[in-house]
Protein backbone atom coordinates (compact mmCIF):
# COMPACT_ATOMS: atom_id res chain seq x y z
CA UNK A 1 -4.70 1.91 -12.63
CA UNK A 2 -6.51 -0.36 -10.53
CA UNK A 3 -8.13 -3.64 -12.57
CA UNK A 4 -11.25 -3.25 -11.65
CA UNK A 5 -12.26 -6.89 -12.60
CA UNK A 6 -9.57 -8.29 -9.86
CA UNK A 7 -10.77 -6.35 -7.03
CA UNK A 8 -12.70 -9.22 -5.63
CA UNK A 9 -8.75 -10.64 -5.25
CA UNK A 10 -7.54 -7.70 -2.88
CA UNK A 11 -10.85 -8.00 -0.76
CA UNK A 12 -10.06 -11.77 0.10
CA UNK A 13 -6.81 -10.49 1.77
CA UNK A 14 -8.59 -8.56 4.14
CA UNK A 15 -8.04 -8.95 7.61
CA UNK A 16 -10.49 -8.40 10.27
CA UNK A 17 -9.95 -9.90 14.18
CA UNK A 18 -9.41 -13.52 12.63
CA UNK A 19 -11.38 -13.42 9.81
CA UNK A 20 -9.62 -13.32 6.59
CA UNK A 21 -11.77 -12.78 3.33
CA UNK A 22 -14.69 -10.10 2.78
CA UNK A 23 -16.93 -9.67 0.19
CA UNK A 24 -17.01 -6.07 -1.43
CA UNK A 25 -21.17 -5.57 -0.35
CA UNK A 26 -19.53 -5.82 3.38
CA UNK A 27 -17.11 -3.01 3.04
CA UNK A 28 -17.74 0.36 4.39
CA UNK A 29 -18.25 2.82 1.50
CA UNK A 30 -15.23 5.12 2.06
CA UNK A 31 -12.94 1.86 1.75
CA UNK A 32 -12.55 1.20 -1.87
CA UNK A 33 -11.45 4.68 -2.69
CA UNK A 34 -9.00 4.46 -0.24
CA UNK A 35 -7.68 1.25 -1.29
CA UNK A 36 -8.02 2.24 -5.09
CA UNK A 37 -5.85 5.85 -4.74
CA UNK A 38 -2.95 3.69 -2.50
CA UNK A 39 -3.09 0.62 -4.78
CA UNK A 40 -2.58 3.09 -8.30
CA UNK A 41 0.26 5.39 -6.45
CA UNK A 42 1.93 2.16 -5.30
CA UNK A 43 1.94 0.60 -8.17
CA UNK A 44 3.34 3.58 -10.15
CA UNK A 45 6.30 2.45 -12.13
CA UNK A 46 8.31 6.15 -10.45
CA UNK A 47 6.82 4.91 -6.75
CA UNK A 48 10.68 5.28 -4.64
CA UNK A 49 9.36 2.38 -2.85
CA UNK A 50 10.32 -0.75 -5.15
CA UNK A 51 9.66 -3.61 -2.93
CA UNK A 52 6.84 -2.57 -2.10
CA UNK A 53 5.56 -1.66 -5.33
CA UNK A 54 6.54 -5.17 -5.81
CA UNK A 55 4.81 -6.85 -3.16
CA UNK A 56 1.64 -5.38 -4.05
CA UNK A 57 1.65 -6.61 -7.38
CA UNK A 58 2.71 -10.03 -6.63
CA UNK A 59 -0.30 -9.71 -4.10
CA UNK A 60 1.44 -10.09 -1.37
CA UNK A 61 0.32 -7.59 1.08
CA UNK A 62 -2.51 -7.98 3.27
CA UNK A 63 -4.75 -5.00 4.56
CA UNK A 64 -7.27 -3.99 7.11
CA UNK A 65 -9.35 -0.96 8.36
CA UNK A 66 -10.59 1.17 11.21
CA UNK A 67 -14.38 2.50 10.47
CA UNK A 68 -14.92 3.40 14.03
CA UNK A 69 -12.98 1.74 17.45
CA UNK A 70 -9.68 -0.22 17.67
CA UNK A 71 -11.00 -3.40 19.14
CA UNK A 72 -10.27 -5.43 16.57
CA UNK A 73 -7.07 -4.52 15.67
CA UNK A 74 -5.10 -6.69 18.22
CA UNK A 75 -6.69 -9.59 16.45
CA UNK A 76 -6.38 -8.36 12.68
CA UNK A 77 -2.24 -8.23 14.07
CA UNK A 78 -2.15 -11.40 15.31
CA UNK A 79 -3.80 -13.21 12.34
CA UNK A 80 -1.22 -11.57 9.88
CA UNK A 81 1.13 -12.55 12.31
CA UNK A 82 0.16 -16.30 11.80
CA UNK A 83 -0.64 -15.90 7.93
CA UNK A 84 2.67 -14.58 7.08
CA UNK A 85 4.84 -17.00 8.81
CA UNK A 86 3.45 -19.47 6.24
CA UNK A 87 4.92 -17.97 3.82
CA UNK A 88 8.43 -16.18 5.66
CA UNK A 89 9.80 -15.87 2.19
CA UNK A 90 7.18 -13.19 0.73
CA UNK A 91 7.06 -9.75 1.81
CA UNK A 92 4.11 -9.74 3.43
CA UNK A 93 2.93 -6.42 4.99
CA UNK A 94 -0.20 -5.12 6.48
CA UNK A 95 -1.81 -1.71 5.14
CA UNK A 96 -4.47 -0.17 7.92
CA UNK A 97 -6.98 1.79 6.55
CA UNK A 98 -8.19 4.45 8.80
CA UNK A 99 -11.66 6.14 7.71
CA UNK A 100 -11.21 9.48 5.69
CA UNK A 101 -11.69 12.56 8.06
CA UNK A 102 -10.31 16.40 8.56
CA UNK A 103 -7.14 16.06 10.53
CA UNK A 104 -3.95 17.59 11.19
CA UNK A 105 -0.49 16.57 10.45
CA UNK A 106 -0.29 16.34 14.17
CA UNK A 107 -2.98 14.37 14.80
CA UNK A 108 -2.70 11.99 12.35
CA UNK A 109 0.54 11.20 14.30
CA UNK A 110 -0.87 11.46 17.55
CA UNK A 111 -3.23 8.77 15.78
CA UNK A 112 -0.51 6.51 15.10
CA UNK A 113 1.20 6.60 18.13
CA UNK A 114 -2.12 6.33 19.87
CA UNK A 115 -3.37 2.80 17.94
CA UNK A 116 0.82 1.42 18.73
CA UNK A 117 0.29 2.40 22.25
CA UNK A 118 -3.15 0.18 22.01
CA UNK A 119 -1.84 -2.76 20.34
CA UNK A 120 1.06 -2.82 22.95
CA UNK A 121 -1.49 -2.66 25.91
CA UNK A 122 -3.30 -5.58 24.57
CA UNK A 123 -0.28 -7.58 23.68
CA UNK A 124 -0.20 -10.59 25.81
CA UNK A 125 3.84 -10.84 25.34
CA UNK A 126 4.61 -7.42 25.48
CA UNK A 127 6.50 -8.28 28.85
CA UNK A 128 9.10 -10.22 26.58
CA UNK A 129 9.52 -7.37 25.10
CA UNK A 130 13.81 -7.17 24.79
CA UNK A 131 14.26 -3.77 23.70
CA UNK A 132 11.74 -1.38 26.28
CA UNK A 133 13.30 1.83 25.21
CA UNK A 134 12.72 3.10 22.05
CA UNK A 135 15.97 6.05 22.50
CA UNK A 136 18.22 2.44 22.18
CA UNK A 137 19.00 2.67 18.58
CA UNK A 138 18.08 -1.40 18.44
CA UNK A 139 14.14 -0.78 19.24
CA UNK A 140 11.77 -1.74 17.48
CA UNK A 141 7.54 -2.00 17.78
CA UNK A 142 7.06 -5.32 18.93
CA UNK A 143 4.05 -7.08 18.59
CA UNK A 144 3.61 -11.21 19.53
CA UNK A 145 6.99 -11.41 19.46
CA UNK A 146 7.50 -10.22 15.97
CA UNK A 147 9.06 -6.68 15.38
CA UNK A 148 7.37 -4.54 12.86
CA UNK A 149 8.81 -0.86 10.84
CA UNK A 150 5.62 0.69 11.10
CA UNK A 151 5.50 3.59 8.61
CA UNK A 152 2.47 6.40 8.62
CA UNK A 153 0.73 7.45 5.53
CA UNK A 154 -1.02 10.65 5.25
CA UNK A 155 -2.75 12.79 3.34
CA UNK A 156 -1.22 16.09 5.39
CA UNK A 157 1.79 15.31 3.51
CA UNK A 158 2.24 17.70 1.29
CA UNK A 159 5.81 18.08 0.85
CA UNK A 160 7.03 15.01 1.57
CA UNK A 161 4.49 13.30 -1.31
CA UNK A 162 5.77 9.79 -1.18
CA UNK A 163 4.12 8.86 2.39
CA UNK A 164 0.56 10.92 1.35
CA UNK A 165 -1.18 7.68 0.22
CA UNK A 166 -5.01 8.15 -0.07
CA UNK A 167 -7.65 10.21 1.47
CA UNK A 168 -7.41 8.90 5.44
CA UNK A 169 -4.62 7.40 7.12
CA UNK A 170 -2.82 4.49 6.97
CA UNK A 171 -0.54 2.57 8.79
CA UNK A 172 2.21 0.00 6.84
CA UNK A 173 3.39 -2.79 9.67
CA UNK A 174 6.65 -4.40 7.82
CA UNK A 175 8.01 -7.20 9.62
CA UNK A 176 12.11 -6.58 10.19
CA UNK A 177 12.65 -9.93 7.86
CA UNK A 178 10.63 -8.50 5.12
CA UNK A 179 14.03 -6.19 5.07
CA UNK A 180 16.18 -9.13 4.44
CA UNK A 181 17.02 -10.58 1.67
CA UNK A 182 15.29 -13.90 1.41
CA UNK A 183 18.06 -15.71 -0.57
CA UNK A 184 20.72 -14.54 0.80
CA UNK A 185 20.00 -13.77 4.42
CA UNK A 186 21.53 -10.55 4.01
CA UNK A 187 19.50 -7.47 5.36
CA UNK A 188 18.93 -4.71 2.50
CA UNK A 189 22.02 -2.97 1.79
CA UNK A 190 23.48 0.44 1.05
CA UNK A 191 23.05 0.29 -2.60
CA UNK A 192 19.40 -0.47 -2.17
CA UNK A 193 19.05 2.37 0.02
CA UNK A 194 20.39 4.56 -2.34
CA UNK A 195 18.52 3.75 -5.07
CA UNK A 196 15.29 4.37 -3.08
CA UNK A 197 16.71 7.88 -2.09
CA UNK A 198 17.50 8.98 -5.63
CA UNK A 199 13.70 8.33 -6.25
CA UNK A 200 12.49 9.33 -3.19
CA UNK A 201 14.20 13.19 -4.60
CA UNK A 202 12.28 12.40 -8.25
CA UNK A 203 8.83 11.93 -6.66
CA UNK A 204 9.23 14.49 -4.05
CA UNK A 205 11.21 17.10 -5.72
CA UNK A 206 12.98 17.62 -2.44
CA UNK A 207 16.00 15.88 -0.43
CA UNK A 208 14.98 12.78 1.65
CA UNK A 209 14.08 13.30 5.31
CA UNK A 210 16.84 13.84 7.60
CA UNK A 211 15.34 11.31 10.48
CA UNK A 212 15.54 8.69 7.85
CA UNK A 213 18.34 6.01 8.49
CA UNK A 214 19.33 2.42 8.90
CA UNK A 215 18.06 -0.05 11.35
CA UNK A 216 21.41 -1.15 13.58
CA UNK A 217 23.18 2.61 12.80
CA UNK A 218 23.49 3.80 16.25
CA UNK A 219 22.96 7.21 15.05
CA UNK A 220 19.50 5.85 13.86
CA UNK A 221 16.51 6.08 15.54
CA UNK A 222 13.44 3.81 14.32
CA UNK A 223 10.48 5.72 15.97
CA UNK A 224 12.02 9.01 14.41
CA UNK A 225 10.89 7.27 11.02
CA UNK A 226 7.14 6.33 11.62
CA UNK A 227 5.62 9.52 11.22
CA UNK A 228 8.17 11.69 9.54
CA UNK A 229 7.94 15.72 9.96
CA UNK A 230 6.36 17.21 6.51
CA UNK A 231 9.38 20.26 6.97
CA UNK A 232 11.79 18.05 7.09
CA UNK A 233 13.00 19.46 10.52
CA UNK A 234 14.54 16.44 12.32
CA UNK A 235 12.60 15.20 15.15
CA UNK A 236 13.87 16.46 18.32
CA UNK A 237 10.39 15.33 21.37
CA UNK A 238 10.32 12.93 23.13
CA UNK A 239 8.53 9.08 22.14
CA UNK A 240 5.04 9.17 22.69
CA UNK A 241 5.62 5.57 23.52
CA UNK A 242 5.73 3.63 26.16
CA UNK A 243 6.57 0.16 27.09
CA UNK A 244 5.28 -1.97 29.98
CA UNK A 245 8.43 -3.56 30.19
CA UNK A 246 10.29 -0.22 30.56
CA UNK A 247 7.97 1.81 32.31
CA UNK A 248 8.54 5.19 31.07
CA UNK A 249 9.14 7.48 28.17
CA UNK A 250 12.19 8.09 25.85
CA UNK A 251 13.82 10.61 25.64
């Protein structure tokens, strides 16, 4: 459970446009309920997620929220951005906390894809952009230069338990090198992935999604993974992205 005593510790690694740091009295209400349910299921010992049950015990992930509009969000992004390249070794990622309402499975993903399509139209280097279409199996949401797994949380998950996370939505941007071993250089291998799959079938009680894969697999593709299907049918639309540099939607 959630020391109650250290939450003034999870609050000075909030992010907000480039302010870093807030004091609980400055938090919207709904917030520390959110944070509180995500922080104890994270931190469960059986959580299939390991690293990042570890990185939010070694404090190493950073968060933000949405109480209303967007606008700040390009900011919040870049700020991470610039706090976690001091420290490339950590796994530093950035948890999103949307406010609580009723909502769909479907719109909570239309959500998701709506706040990527955002950050992309604000991102002043999205023209450098080297991988436009996300049906190329290397894509990748690209932010500042810096490519992100981003990874939707929702509580319309019902069957697929492991992403249902708290009350609202929230959105988990994982830098590609937070995938890579730091000592080694090596990117996370096979046996890792399997280990996370046998739990993933212990805290679910069914077989991991189909659409999930390996980044590099050509038969893999990354957007298939952000919002995941709570049937489990594979994803078979189109991307709801789409890049300025490529001009169009995948198929």
């Amino acid at each position: 459970m959630l020391d109650h005593a250290a939450t003034p510790s999870w609050t000075s690694r909030l992010i907000v446009g480039s302010r870093t740091g807030m004091t609980p009295d400055q938090l919207p209400r709904w917030l520390a309920d959110s944070y509180r349910v995500f922080h104890d299921r994270l931190t469960d010992e059986a959580y299939p997620c390991f690293f990042g049950t570890q990185a939010e015990r070694r404090r190493e992930l950073y968060y933000s929220f949405v109480d209303g509009n967007r606008d700040d969000l390009p900011g919040t992004l870049s700020t991470f951005i610039t706090l976690a390249d001091r420290h490339a070794q950590s796994r530093h990622n950035l948890a999103v906390f949307f406010k609580p309402r009723p909502a769909s499975h479907q719109e909570h993903r239309q959500e998701l894809w709506d706040t990527l399509q955002f950050l992309h139209d604000a991102d002043p280097e999205a023209s450098a952009q080297q991988i436009a279409d996300p049906s190329d199996y290397r894509w990748e949401f690209t932010f500042r230069g810096t490519s992100f797994f981003v990874v939707g949380l929702s509580p319309s998950y019902e069957r697929h338990r492991s992403r249902n996370m708290g009350p609202g939505l929230v959105l988990l941007f994982q830098p590609r090198r937070v995938f890579i071993d730091a000592r080694t250089g090596a990117p996370i291998d096979q046996r890792h992935r399997d280990v996370v799959r046998e739990r993933l079938r212990r805290w679910d009680g069914i077989e991991p999604h189909p659409d999930l894969g390996a980044y590099s697999d050509p038969a893999n593709l990354e957007w298939r993974q952000y919002f995941l299907s709570d049937d489990s049918m594979p994803e078979r639309g189109r991307c709801p992205f789409r890049s300025r540099a490529g001009g169009r939607r995948s198929e």
